[in-house]
C-alpha atoms as a PDB file:
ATOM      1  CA  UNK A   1      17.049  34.511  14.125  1.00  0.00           C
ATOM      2  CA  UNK A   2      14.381  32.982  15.774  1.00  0.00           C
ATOM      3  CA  UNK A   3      13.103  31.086  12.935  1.00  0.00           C
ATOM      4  CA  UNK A   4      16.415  29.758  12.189  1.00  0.00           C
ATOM      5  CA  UNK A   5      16.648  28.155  15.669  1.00  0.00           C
ATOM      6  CA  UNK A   6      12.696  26.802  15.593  1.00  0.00           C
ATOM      7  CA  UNK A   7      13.437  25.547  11.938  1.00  0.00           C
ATOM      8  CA  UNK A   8      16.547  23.650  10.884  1.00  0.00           C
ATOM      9  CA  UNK A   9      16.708  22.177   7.580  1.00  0.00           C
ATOM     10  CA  UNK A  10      18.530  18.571   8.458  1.00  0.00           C
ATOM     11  CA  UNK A  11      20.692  17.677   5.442  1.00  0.00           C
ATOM     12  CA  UNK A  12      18.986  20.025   2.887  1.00  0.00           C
ATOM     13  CA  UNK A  13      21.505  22.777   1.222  1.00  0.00           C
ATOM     14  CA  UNK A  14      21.154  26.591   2.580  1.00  0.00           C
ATOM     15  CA  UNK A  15      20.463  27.338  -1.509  1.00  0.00           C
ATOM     16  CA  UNK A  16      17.909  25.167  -1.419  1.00  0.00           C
ATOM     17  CA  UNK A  17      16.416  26.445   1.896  1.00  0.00           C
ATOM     18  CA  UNK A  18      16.594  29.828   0.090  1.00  0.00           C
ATOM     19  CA  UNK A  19      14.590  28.790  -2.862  1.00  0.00           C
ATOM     20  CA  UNK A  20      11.832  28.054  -0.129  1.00  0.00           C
ATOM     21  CA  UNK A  21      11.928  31.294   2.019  1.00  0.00           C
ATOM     22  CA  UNK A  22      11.191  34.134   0.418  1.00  0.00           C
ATOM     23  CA  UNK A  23      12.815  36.901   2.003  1.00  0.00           C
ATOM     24  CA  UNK A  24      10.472  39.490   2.790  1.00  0.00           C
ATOM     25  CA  UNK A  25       7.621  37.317   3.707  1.00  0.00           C
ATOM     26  CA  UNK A  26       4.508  38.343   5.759  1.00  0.00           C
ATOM     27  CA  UNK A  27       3.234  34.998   6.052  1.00  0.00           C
ATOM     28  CA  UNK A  28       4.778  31.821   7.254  1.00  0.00           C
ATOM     29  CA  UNK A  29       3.059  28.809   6.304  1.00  0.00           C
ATOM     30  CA  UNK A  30       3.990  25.695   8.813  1.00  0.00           C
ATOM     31  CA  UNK A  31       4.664  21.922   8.218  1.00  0.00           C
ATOM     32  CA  UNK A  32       5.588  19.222  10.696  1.00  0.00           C
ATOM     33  CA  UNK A  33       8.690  16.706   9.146  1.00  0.00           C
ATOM     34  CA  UNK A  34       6.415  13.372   8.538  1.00  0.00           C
ATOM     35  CA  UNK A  35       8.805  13.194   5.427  1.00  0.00           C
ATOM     36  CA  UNK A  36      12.219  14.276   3.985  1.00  0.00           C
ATOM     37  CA  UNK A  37      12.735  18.056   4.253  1.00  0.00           C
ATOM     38  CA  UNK A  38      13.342  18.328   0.580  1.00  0.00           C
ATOM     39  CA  UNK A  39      10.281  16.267   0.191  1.00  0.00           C
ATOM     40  CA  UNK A  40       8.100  18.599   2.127  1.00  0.00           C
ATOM     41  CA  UNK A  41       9.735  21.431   0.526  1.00  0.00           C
ATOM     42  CA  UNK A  42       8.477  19.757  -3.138  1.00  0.00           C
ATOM     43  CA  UNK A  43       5.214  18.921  -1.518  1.00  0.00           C
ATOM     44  CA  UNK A  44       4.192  21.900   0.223  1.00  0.00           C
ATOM     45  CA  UNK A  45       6.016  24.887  -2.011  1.00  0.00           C
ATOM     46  CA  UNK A  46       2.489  24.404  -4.596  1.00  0.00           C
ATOM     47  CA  UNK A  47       0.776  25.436  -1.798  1.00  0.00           C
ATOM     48  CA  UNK A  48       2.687  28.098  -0.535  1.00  0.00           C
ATOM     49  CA  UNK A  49       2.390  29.741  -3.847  1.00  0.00           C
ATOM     50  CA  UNK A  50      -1.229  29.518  -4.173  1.00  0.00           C
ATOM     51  CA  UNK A  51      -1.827  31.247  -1.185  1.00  0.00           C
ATOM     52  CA  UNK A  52       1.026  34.208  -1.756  1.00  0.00           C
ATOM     53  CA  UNK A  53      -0.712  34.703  -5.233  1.00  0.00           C
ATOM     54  CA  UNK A  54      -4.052  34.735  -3.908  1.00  0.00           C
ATOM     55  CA  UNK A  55      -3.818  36.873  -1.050  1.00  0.00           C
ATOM     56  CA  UNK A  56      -1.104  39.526  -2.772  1.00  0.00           C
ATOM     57  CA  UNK A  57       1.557  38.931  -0.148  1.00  0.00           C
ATOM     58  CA  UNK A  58       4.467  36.455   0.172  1.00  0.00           C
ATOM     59  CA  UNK A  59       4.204  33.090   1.920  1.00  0.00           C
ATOM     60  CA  UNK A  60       7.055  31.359   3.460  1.00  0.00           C
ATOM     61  CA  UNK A  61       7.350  27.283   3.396  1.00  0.00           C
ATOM     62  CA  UNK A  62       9.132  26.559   6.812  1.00  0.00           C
ATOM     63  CA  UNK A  63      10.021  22.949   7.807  1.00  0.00           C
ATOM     64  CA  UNK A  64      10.461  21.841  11.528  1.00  0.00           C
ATOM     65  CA  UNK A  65      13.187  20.415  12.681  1.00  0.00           C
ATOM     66  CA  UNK A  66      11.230  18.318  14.820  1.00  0.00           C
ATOM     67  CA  UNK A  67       7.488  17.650  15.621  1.00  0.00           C
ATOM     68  CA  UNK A  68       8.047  19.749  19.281  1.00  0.00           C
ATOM     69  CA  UNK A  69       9.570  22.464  17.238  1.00  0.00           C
ATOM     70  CA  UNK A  70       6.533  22.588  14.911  1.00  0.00           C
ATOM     71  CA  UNK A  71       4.291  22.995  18.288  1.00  0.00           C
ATOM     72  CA  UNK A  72       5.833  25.266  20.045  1.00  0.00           C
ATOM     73  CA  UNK A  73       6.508  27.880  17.036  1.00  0.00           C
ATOM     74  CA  UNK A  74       2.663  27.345  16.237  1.00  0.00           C
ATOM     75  CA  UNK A  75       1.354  27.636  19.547  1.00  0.00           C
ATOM     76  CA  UNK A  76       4.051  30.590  20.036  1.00  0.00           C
ATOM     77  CA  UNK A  77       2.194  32.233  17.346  1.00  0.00           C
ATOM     78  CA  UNK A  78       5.558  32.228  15.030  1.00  0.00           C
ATOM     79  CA  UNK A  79       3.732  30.436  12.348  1.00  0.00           C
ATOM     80  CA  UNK A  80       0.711  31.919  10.948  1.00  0.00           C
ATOM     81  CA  UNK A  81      -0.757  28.881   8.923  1.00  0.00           C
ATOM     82  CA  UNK A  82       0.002  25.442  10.046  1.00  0.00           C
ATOM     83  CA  UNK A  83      -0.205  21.545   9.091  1.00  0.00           C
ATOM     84  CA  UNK A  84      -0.819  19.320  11.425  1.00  0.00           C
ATOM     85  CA  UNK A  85      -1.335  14.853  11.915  1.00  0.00           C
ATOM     86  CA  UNK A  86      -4.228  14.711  14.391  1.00  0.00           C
ATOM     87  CA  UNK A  87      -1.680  13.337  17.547  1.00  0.00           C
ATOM     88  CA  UNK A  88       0.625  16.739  17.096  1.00  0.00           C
ATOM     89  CA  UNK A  89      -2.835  18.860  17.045  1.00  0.00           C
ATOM     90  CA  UNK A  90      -4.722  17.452  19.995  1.00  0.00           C
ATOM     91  CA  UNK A  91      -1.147  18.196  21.934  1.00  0.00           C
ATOM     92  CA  UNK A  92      -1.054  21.654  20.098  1.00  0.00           C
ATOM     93  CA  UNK A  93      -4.309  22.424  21.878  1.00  0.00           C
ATOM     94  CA  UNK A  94      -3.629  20.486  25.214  1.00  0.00           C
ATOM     95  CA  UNK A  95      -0.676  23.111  26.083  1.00  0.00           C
ATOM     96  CA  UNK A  96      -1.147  26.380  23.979  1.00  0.00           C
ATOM     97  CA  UNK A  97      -5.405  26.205  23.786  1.00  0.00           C
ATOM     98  CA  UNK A  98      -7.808  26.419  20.985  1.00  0.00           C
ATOM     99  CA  UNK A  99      -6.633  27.542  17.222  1.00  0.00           C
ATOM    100  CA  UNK A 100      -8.772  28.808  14.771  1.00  0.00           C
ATOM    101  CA  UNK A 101      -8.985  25.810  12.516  1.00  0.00           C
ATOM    102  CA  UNK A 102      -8.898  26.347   9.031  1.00  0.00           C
ATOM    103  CA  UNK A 103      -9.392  22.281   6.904  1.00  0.00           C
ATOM    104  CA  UNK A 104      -8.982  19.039   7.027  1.00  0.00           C
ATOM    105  CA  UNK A 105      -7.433  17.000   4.067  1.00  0.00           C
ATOM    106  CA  UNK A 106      -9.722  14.470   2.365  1.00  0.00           C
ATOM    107  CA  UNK A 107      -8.164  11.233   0.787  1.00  0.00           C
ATOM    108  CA  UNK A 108      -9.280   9.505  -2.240  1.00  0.00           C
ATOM    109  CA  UNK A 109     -13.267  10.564  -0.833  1.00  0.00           C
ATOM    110  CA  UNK A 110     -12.525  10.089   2.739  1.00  0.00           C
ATOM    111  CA  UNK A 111     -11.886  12.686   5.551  1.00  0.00           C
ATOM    112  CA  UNK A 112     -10.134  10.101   7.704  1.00  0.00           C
ATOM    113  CA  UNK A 113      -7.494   8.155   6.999  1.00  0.00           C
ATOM    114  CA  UNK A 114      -5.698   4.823   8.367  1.00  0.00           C
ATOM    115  CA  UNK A 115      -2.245   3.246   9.499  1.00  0.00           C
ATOM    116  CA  UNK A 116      -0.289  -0.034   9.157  1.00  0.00           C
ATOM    117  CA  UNK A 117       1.658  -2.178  10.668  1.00  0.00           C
ATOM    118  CA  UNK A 118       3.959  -4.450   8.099  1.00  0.00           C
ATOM    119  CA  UNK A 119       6.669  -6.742   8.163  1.00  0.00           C
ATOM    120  CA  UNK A 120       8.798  -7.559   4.930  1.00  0.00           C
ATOM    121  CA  UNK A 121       7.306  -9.847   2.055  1.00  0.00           C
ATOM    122  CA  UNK A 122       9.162 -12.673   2.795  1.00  0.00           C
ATOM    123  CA  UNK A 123       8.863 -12.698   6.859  1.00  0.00           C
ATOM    124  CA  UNK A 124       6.791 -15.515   8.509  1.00  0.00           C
ATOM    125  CA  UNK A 125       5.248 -13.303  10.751  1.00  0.00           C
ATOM    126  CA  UNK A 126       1.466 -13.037   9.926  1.00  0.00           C
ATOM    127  CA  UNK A 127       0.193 -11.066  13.252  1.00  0.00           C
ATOM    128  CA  UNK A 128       0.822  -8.509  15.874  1.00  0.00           C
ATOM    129  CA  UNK A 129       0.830 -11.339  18.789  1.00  0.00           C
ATOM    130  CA  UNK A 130       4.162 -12.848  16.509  1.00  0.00           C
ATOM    131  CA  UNK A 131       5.778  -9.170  17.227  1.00  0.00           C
ATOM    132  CA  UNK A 132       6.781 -10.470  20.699  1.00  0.00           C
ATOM    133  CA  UNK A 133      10.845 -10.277  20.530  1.00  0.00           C
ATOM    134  CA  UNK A 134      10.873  -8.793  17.662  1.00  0.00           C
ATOM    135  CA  UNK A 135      12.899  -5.511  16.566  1.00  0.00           C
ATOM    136  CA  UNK A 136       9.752  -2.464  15.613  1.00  0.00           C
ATOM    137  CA  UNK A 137      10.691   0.876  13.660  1.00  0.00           C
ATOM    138  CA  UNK A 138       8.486   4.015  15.011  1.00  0.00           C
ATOM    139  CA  UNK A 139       8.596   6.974  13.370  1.00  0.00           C
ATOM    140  CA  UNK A 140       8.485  10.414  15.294  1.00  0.00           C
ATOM    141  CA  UNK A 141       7.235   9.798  19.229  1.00  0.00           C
ATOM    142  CA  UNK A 142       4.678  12.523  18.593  1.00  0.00           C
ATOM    143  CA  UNK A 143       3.449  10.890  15.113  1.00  0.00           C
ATOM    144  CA  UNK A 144       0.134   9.497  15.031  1.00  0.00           C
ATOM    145  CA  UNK A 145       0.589   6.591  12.664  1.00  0.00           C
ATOM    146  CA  UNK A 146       4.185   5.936  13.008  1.00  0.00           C
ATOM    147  CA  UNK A 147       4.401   5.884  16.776  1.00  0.00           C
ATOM    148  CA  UNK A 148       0.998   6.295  18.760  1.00  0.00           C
ATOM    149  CA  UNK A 149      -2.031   4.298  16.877  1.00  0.00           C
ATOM    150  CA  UNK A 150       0.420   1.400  16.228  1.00  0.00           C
ATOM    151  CA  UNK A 151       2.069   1.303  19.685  1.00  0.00           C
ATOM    152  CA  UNK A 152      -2.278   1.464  21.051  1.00  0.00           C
ATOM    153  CA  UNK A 153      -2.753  -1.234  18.081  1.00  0.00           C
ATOM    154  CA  UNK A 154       0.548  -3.404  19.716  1.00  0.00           C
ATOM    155  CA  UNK A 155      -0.959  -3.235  23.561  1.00  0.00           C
ATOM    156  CA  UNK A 156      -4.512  -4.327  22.109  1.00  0.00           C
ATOM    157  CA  UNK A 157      -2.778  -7.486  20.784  1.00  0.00           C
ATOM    158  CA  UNK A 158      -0.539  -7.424  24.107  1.00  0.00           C
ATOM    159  CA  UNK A 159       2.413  -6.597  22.872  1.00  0.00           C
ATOM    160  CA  UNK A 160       3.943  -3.952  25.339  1.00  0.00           C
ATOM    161  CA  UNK A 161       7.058  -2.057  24.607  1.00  0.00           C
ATOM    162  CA  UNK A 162       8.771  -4.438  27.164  1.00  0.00           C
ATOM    163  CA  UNK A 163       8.215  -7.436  25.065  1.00  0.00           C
ATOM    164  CA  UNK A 164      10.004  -6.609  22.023  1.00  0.00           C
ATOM    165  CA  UNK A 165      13.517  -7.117  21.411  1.00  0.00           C
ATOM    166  CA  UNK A 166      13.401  -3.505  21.039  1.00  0.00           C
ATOM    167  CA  UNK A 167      11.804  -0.890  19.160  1.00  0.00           C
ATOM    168  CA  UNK A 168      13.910   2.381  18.061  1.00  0.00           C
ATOM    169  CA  UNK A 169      12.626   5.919  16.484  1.00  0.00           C
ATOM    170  CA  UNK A 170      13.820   6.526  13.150  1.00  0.00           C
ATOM    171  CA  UNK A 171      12.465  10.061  12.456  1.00  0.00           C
ATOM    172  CA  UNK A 172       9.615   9.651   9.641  1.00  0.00           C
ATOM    173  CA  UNK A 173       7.638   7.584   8.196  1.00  0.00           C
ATOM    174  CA  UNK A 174       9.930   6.958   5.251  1.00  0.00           C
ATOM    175  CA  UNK A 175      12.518   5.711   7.356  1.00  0.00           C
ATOM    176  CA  UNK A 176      10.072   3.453   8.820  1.00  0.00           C
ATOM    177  CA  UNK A 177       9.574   1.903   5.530  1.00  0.00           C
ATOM    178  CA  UNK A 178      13.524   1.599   4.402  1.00  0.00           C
ATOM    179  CA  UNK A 179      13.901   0.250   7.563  1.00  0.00           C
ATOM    180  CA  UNK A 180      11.922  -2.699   7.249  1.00  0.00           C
ATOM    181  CA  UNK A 181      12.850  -3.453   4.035  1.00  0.00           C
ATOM    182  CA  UNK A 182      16.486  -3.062   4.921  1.00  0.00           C
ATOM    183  CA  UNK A 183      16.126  -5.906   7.449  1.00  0.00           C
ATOM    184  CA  UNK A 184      17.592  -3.486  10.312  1.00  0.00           C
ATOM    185  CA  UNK A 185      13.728  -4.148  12.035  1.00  0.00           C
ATOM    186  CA  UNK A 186      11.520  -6.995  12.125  1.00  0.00           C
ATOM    187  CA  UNK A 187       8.621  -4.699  11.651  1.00  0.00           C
ATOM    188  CA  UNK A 188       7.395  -1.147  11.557  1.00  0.00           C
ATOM    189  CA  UNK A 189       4.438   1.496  11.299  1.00  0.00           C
ATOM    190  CA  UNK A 190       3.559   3.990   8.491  1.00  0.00           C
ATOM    191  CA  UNK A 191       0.329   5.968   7.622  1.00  0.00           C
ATOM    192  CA  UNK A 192      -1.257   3.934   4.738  1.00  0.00           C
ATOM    193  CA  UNK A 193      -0.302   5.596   1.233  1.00  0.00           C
ATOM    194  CA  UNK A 194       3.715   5.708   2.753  1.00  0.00           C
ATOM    195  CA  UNK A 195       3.303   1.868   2.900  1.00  0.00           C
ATOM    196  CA  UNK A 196       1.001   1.530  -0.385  1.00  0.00           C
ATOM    197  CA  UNK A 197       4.058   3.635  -2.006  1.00  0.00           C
ATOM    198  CA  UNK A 198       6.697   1.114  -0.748  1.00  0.00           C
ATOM    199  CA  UNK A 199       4.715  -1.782  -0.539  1.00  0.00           C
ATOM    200  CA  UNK A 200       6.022  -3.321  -4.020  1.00  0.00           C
ATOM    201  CA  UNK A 201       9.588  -3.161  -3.011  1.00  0.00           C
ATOM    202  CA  UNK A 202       9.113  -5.854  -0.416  1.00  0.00           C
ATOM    203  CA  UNK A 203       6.405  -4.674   2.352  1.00  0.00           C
ATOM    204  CA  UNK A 204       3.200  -6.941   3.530  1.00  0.00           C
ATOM    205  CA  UNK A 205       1.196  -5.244   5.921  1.00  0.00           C
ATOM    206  CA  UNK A 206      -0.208  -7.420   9.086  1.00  0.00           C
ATOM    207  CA  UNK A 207      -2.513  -4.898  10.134  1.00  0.00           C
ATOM    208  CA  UNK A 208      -5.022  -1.775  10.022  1.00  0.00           C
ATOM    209  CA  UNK A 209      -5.403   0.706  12.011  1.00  0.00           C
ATOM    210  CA  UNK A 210      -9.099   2.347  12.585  1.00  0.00           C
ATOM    211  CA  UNK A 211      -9.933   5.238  10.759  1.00  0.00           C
ATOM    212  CA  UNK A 212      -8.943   8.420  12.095  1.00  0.00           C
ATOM    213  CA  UNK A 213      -9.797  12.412  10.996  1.00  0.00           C
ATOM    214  CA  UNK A 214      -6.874  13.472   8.623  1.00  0.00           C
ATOM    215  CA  UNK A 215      -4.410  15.737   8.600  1.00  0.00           C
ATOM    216  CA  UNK A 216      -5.683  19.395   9.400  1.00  0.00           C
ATOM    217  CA  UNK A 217      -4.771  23.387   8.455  1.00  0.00           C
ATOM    218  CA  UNK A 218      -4.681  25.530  11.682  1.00  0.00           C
ATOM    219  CA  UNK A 219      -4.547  29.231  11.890  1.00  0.00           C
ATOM    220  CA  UNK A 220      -2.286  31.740  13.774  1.00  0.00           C
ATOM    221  CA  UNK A 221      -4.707  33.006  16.813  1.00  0.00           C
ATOM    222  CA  UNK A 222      -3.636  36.339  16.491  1.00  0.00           C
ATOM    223  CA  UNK A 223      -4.710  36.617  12.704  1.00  0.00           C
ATOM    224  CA  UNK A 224      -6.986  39.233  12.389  1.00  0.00           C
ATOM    225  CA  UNK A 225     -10.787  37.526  11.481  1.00  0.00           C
ATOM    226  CA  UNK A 226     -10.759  38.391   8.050  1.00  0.00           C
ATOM    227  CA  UNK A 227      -7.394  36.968   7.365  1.00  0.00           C
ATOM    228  CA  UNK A 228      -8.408  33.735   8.748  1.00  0.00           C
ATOM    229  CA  UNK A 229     -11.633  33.730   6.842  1.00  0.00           C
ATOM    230  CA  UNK A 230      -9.969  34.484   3.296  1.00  0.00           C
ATOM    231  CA  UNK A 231      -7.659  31.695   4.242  1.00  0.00           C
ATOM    232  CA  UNK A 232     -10.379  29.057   5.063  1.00  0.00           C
ATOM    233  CA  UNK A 233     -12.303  30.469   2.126  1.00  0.00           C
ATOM    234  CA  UNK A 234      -8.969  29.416  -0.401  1.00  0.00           C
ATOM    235  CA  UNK A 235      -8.413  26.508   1.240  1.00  0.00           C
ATOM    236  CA  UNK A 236     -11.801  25.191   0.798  1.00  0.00           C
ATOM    237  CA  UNK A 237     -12.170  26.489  -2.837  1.00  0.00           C
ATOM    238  CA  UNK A 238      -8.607  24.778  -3.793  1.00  0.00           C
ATOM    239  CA  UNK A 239     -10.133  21.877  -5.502  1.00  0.00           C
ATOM    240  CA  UNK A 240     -12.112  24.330  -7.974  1.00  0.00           C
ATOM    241  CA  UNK A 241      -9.053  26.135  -9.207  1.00  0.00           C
ATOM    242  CA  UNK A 242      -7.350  25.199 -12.558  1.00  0.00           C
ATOM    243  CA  UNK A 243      -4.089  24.246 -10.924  1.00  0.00           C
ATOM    244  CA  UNK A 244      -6.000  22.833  -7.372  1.00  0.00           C
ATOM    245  CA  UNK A 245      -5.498  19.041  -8.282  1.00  0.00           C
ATOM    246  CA  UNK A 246      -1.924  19.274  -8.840  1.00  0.00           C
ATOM    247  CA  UNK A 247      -1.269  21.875  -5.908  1.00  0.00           C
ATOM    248  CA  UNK A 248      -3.140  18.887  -3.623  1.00  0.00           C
ATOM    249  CA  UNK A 249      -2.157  15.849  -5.065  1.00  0.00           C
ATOM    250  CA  UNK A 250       1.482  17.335  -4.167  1.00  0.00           C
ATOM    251  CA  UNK A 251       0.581  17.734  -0.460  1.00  0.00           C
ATOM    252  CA  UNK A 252       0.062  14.064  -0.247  1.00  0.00           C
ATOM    253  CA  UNK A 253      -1.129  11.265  -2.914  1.00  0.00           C
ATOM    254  CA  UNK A 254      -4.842  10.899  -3.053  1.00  0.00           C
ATOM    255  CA  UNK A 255      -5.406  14.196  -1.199  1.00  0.00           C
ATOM    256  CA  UNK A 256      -8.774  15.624  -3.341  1.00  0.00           C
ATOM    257  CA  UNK A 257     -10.389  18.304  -1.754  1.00  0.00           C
ATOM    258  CA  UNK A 258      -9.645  20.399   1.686  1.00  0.00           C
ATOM    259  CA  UNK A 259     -13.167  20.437   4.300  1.00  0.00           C
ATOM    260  CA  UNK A 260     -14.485  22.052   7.182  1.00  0.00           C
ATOM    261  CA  UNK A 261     -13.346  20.860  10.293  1.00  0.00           C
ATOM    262  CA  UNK A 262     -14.098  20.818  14.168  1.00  0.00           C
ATOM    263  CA  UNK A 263     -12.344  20.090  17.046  1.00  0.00           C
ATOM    264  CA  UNK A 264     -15.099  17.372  17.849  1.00  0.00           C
ATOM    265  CA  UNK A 265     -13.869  15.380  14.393  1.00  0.00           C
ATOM    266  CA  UNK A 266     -11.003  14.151  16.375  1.00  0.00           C
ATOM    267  CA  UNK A 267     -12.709  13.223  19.921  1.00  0.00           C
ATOM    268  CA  UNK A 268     -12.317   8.867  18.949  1.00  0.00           C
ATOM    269  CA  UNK A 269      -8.364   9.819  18.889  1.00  0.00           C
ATOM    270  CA  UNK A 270      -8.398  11.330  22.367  1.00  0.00           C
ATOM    271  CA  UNK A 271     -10.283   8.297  23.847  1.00  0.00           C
ATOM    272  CA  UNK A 272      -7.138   6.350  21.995  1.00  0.00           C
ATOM    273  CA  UNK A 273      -4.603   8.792  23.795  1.00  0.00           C
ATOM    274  CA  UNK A 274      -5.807   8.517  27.086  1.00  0.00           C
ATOM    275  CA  UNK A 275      -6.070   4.636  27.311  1.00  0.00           C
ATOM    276  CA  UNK A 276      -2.495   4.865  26.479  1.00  0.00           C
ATOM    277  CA  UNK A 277      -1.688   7.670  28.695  1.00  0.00           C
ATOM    278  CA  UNK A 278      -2.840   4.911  31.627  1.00  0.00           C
ATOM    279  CA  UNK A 279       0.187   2.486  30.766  1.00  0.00           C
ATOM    280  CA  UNK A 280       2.026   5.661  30.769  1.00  0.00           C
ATOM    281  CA  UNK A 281       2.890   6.450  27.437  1.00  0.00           C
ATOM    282  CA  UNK A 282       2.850  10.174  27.041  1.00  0.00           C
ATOM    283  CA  UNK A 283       2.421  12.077  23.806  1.00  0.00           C
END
């Protein structure tokens, strides 16, 4: 019961949900909704099945409802392995404390990864200062790409929140991108290979963000050592098994190997989060 209130599946079929929860499962493997639910579910199911066949025990695929959701149940301890951007883990630690971490994701060679801000094709606007009275798409408030780098990237160029026509959150970074290219926003914000994979259908991007440690695999706290080590141990061989490509490459595009990872990796984003915490953005 708890589970079902911590994780709703918005618009996705209770058969479908089924398919994704097996029903005796020790194990609940995590995800934040960056994307679709039923794109998650295709992404992240691989995965899910690696593990289960690996460690001899069922793993469940659960998919927050929201990014708060996927916080709290982790730092509640309700979610034994989970996936986190870098904004959602630094608040994950910030209110619940240290989790064992388990791996980053490495894209295309590169531990870190990067954001954009884009306008359609055929828009004259050529540079953040030109967003001034303009209509922005965010993402998720607790997203790093779709909502926090950008908005820091927007205040550099000094473009606060009070001088655009307005600026609304659409949910994920997906929506972000049909957004813009639906004309409903003058301009939005996506982590990079959302806007590469949209890009062709009518997308130019004005700007980069800087690069930033990716996406990374906590632990459950109250995993007992050896657990977490097997896990870590799977997750860092993933790349060497038979099926690893595929079972990565369905996570997210480019995604090529998993690697250790400290705490310290994402220290550049805190300095980010607390110069924006001073003109009182919160995350």
């Amino acid at each position: 019961m708890l589970l079902r209130k911590l994780f709703t599946m918005t618009g996705i079929g209770l058969g479908l949900f089924a398919l994704a929860l097996p029903v005796n499962a020790e194990l609940v493997l995590g995800v934040h909704p960056f994307k679709p639910p039923a794109k998650l579910i295709e992404s992240f199911s691989p995965l899910a099945n690696y593990l289960s066949e690996k460690l001899g025990e069922p793993v469940k695929l659960v998919i927050a409802r929201d990014y708060q959701a996927h916080i709290e149940a982790v730092g509640n301890n309700h979610v034994d392995i989970g996936y986190f951007g870098p904004v959602p883990y630094l608040k994950l630690h910030d209110v619940f404390g240290a989790r064992p971490l388990l791996v980053r994701q490495v894209i295309n060679g590169s531990p870190t990864f990067q954001g954009r801000i884009f306008v359609a094709a055929a828009s004259p606007i050529k540079s953040l200062t030109e967003l001034q009275g303009k209509r922005f798409a965010f993402g998720d408030a607790h997203s790093t790409m779709s909502h926090l780098v950008p908005r820091y990237m927007l205040l550099q160029a000094g473009v606060t929140a009070d001088k655009l026509a307005s600026y609304s959150f659409v949910g994920d970074h997906v929506n972000v991108a049909l957004g813009v290219l639906a004309g409903d926003f003058d301009a939005g914000a996506t982590k990079e290979d959302v806007f590469l994979q949209y890009e062709k259908r009518g997308l130019r991007s004005i700007a980069t963000s800087m690069p930033l440690s990716d996406h990374v695999f906590v632990a459950n706290n109250k995993l007992p050592e050896k657990k977490v080590q097997k896990l870590r141990t799977l997750l860092l061989q993933l790349h060497t098994e038979p099926r690893g490509s595929l079972i990565l490459q369905a996570i997210t595009p480019g995604v090529t190997q998993l690697v250790p990872v400290q705490d310290s990796d994402y220290d550049n984003l805190r300095q980010l989060l607390s110069k924006l915490k001073l003109t009182g953005v919160q995350y």
